[in-house]
C-alpha atoms as a PDB file:
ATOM      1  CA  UNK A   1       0.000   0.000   0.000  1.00  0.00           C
ATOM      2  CA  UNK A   2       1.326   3.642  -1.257  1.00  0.00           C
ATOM      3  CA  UNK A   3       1.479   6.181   1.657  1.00  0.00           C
ATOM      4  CA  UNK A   4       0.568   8.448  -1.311  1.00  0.00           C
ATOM      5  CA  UNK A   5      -3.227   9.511  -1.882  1.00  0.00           C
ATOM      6  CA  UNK A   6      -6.301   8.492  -2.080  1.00  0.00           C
ATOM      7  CA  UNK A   7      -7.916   7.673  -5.465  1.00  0.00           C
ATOM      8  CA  UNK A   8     -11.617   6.755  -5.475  1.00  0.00           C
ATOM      9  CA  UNK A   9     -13.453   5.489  -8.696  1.00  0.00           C
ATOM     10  CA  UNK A  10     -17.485   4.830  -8.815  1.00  0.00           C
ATOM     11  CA  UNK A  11     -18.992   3.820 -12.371  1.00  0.00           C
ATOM     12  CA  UNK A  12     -23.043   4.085 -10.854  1.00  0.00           C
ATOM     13  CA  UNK A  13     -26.065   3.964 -13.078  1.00  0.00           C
ATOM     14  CA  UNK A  14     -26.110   7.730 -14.331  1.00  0.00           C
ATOM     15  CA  UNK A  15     -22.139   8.593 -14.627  1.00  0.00           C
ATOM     16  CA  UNK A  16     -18.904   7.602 -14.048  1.00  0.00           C
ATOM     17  CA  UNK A  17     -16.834   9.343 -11.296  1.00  0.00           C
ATOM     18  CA  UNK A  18     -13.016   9.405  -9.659  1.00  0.00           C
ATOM     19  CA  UNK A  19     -11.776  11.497  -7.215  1.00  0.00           C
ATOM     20  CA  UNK A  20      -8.596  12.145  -5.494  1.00  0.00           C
ATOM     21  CA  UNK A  21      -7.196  14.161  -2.346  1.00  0.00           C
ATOM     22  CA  UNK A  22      -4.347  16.785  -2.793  1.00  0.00           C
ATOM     23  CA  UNK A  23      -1.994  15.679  -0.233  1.00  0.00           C
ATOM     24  CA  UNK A  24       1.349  14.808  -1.166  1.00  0.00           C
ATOM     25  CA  UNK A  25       3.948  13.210   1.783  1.00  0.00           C
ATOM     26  CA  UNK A  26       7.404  12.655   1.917  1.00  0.00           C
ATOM     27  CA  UNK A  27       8.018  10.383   4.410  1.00  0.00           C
ATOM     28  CA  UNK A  28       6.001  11.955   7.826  1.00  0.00           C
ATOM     29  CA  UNK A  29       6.368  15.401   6.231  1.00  0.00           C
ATOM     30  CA  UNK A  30       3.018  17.350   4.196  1.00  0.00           C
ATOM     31  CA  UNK A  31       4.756  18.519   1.261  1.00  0.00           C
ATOM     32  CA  UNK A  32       1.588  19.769  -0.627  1.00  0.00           C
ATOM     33  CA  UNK A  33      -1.632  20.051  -0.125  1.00  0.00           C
ATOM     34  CA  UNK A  34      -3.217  20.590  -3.664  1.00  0.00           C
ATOM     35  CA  UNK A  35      -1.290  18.772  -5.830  1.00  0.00           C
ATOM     36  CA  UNK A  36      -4.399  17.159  -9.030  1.00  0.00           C
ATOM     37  CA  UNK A  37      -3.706  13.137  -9.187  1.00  0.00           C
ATOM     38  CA  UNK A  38      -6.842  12.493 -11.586  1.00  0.00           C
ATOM     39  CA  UNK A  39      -6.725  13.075 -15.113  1.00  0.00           C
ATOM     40  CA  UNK A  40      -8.834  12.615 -18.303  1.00  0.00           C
ATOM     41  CA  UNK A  41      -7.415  10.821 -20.825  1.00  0.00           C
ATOM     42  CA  UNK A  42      -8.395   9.817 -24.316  1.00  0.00           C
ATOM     43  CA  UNK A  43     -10.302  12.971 -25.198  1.00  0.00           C
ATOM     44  CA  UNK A  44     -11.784  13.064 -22.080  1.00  0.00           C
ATOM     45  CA  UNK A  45     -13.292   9.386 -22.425  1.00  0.00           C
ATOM     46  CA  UNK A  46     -11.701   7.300 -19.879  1.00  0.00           C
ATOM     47  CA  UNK A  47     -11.157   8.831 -16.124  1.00  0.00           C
ATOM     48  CA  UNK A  48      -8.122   7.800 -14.649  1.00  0.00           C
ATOM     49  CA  UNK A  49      -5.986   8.462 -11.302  1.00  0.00           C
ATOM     50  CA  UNK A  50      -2.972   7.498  -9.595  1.00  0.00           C
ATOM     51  CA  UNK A  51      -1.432   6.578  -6.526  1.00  0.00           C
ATOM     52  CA  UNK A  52       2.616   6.958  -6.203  1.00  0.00           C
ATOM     53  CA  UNK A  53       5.417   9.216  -7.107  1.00  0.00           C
ATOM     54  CA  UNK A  54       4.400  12.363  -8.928  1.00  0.00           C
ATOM     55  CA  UNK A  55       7.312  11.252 -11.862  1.00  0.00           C
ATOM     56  CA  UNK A  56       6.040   7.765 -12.006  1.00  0.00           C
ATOM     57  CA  UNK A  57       2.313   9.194 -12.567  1.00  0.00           C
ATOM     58  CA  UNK A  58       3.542  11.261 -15.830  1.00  0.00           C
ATOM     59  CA  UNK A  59       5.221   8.660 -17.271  1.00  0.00           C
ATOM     60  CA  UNK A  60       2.235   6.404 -16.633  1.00  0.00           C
ATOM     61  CA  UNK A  61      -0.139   8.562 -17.758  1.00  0.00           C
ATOM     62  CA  UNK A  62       1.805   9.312 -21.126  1.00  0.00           C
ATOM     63  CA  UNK A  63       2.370   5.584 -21.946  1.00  0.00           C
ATOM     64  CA  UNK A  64      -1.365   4.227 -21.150  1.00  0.00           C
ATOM     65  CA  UNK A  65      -2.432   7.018 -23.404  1.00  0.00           C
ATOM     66  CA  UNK A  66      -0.545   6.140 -26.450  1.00  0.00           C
ATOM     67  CA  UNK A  67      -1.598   2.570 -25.683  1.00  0.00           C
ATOM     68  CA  UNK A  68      -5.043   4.021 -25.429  1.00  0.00           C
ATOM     69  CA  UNK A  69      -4.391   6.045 -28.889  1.00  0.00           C
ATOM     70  CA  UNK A  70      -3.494   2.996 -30.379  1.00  0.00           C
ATOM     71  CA  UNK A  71      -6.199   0.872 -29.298  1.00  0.00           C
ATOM     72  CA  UNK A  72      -8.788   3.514 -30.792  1.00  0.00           C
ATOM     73  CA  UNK A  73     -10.022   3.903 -26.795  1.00  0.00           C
ATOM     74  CA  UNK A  74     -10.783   0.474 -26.231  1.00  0.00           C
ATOM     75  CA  UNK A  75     -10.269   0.110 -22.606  1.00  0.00           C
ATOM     76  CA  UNK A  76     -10.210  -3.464 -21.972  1.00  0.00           C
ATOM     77  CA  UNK A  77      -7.312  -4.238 -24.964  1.00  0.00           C
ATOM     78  CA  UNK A  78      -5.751  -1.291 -23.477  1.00  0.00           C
ATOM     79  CA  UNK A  79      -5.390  -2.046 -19.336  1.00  0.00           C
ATOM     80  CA  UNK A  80      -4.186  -5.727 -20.776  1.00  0.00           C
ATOM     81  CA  UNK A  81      -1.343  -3.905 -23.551  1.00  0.00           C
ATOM     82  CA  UNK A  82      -0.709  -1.546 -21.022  1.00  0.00           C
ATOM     83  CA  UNK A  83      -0.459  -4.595 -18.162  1.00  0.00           C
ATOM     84  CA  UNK A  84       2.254  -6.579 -20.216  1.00  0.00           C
ATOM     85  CA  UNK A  85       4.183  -3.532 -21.266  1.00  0.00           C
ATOM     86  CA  UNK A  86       4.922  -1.811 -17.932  1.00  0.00           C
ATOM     87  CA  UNK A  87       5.512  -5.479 -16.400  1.00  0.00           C
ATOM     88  CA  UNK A  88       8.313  -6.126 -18.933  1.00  0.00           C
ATOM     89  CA  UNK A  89      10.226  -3.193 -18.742  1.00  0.00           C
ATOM     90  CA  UNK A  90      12.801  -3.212 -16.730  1.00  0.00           C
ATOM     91  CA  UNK A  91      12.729   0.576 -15.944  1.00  0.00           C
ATOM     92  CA  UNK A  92       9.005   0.834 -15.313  1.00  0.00           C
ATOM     93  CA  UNK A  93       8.210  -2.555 -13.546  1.00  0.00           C
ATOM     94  CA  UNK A  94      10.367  -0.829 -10.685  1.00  0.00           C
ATOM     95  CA  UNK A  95       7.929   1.904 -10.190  1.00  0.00           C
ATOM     96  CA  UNK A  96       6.509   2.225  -7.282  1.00  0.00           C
ATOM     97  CA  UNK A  97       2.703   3.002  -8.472  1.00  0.00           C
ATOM     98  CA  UNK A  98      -0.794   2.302  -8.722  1.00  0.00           C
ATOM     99  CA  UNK A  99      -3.774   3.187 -11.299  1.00  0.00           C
ATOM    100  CA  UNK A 100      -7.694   3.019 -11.400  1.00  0.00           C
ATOM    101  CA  UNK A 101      -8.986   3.468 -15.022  1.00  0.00           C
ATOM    102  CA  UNK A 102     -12.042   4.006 -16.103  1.00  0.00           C
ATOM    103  CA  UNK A 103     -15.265   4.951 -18.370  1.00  0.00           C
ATOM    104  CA  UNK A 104     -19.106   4.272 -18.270  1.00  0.00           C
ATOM    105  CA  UNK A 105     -18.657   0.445 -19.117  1.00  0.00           C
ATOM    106  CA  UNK A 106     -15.121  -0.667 -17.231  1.00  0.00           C
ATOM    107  CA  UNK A 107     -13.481  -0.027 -13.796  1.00  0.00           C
ATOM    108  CA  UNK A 108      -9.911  -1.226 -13.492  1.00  0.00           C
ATOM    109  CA  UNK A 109      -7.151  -1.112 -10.702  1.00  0.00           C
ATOM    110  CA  UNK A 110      -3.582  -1.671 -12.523  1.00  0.00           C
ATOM    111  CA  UNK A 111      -0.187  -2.232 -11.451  1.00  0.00           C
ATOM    112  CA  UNK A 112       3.504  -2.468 -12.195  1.00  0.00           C
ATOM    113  CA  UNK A 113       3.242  -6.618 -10.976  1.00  0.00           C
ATOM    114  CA  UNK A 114       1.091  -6.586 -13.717  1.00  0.00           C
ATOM    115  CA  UNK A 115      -2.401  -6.943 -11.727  1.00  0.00           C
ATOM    116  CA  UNK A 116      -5.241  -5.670 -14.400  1.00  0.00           C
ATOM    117  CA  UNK A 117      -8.211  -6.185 -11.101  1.00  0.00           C
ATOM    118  CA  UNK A 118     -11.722  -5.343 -12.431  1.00  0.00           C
ATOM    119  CA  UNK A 119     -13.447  -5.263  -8.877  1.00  0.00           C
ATOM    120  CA  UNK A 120     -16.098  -8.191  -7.875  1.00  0.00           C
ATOM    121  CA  UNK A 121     -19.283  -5.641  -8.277  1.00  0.00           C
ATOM    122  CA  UNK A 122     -17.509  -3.850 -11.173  1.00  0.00           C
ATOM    123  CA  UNK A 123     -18.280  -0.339  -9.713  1.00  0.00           C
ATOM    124  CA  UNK A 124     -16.268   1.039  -7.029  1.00  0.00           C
ATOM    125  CA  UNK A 125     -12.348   0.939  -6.762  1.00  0.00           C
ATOM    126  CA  UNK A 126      -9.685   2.619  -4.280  1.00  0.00           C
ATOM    127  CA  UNK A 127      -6.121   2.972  -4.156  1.00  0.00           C
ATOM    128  CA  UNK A 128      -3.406   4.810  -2.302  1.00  0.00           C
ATOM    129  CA  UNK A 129      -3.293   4.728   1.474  1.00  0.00           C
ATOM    130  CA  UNK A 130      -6.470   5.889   2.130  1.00  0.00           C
ATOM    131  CA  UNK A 131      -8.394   3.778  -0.055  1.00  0.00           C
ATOM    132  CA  UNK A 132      -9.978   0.879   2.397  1.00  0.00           C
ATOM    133  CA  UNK A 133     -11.250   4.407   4.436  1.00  0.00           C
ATOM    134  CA  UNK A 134     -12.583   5.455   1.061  1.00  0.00           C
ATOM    135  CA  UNK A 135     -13.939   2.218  -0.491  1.00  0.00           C
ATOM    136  CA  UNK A 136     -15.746   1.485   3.228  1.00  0.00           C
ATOM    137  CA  UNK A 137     -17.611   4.834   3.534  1.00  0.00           C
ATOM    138  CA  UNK A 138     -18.528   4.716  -0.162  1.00  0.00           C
ATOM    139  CA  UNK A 139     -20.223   1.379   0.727  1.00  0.00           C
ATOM    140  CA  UNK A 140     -21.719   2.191   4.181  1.00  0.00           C
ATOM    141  CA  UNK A 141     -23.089   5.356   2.215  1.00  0.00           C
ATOM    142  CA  UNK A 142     -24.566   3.043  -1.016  1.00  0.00           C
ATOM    143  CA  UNK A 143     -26.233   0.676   1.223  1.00  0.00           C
ATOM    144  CA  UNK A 144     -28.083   3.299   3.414  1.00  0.00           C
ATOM    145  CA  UNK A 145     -29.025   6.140   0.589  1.00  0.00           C
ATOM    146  CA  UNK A 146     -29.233   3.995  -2.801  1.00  0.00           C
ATOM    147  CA  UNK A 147     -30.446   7.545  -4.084  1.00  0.00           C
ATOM    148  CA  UNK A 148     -27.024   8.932  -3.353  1.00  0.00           C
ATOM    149  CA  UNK A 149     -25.948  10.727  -6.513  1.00  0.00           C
ATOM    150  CA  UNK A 150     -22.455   9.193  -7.741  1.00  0.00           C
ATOM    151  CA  UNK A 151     -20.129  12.804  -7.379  1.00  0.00           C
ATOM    152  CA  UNK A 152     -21.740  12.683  -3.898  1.00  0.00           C
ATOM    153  CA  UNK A 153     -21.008   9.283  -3.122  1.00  0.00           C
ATOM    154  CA  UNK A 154     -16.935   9.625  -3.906  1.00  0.00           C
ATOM    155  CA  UNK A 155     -16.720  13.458  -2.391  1.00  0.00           C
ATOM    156  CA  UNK A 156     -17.999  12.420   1.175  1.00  0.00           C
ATOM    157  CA  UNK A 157     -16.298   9.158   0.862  1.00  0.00           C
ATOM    158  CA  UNK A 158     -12.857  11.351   0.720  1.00  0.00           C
ATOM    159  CA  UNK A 159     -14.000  13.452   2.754  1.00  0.00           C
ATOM    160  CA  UNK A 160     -14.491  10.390   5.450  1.00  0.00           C
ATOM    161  CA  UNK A 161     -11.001   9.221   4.159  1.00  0.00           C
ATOM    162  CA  UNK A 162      -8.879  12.490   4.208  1.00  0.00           C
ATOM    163  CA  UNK A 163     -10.611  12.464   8.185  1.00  0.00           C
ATOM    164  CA  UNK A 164      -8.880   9.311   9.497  1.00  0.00           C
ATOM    165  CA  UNK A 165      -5.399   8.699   7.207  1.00  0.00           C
ATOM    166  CA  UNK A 166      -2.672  10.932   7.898  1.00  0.00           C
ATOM    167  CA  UNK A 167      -1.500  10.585   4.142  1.00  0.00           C
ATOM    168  CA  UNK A 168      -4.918  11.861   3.066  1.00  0.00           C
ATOM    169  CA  UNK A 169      -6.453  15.492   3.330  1.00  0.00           C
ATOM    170  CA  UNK A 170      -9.491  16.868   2.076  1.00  0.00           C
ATOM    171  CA  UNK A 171      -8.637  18.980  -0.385  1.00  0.00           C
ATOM    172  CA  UNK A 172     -10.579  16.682  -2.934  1.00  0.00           C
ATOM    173  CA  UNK A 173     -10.824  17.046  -7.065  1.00  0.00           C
ATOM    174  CA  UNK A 174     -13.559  15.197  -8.940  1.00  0.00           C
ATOM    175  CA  UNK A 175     -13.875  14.208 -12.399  1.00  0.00           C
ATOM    176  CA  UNK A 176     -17.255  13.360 -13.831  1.00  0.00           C
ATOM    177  CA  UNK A 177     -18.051  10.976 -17.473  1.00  0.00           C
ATOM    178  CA  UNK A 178     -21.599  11.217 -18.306  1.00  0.00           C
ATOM    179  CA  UNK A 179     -23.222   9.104 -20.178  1.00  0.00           C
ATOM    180  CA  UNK A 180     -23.306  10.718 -23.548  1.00  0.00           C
ATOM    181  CA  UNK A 181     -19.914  11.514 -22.866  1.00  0.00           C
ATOM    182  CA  UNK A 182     -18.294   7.607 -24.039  1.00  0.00           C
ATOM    183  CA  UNK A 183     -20.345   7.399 -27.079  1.00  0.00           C
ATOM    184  CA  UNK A 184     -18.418   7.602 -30.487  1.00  0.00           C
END
């Protein structure tokens, strides 16, 4: 687990959302409090966020997009490409780093092991050191409002998070895919 961030992802019935603190550590030390860790990618067609070193998210981000370019935005053919490449490089398979991808029909947690996870209920995901605070509250809060509207559900969920892990604050940035958003 990444002392890093907190990086919560919801696909629910009406939109897809991901959401991130700003809080960036170095060891027991706040460094930054607003630093963005979410990101659009693909011309704003898959959602994506990162837990890790601030390097290791750039270079991440710039080689799942080409992937993604060259995959025409298919997601799924993408997290697997992008799987195999980062796990046989012997550069990148060192970082230290985490990803949640998504859009309105796939939710994916990736990693430099090569791990492509598509959660059990296909719907929520967390990473970063904060993300079994985030993932729990964004349950608890499903279960007892199922009218709870999706940015609501991942804001108070980091809110809840950035409340009990020291590597986690509340200064929280949300991303949003709507539905007509994905189509070609």
């Amino acid at each position: 687990m990444f002392h890093a961030t907190t990086i919560l992802a919801y696909k629910g019935a009406n939109c897809s959302v991901i959401g991130g603190d700003g809080q960036v550590s170095a060891g027991n030390c706040i460094m930054k409090g607003n630093a963005t860790k979410i990101r659009t990618l693909y011309n704003g067609k898959i959602l994506s966020g990162f837990a890790g070193s601030t390097a290791d998210a750039f270079t991440l981000f710039d080689m799942f997009e080409r992937i993604l370019e060259n995959r025409k935005g298919d997601l799924m053919k993408s997290v697997i490409d992008f799987a195999k490449e980062w796990r046989k490089d012997k550069f990148l398979r060192r970082l230290e780093a985490m990803m949640i991808v998504l859009n309105r029909s796939h939710l994916f947690i990736l990693s430099g092991t090569g791990d492509v996870i598509e959660p059990e209920d296909g719907v929520i995901a967390a990473i970063g050191s904060g993300g079994n605070y985030a993932i729990s509250a964004a349950r608890a809060l499903y279960r007892h409002n199922k009218e709870i509207d999706e940015e609501t559900l991942v804001r108070e969920s980091l809110q809840i998070a950035g409340e009990i892990c020291i590597y986690t604050n509340t200064n929280i940035k949300i991303l949003k895919l709507e539905q007509s958003e994905e189509k070609p």
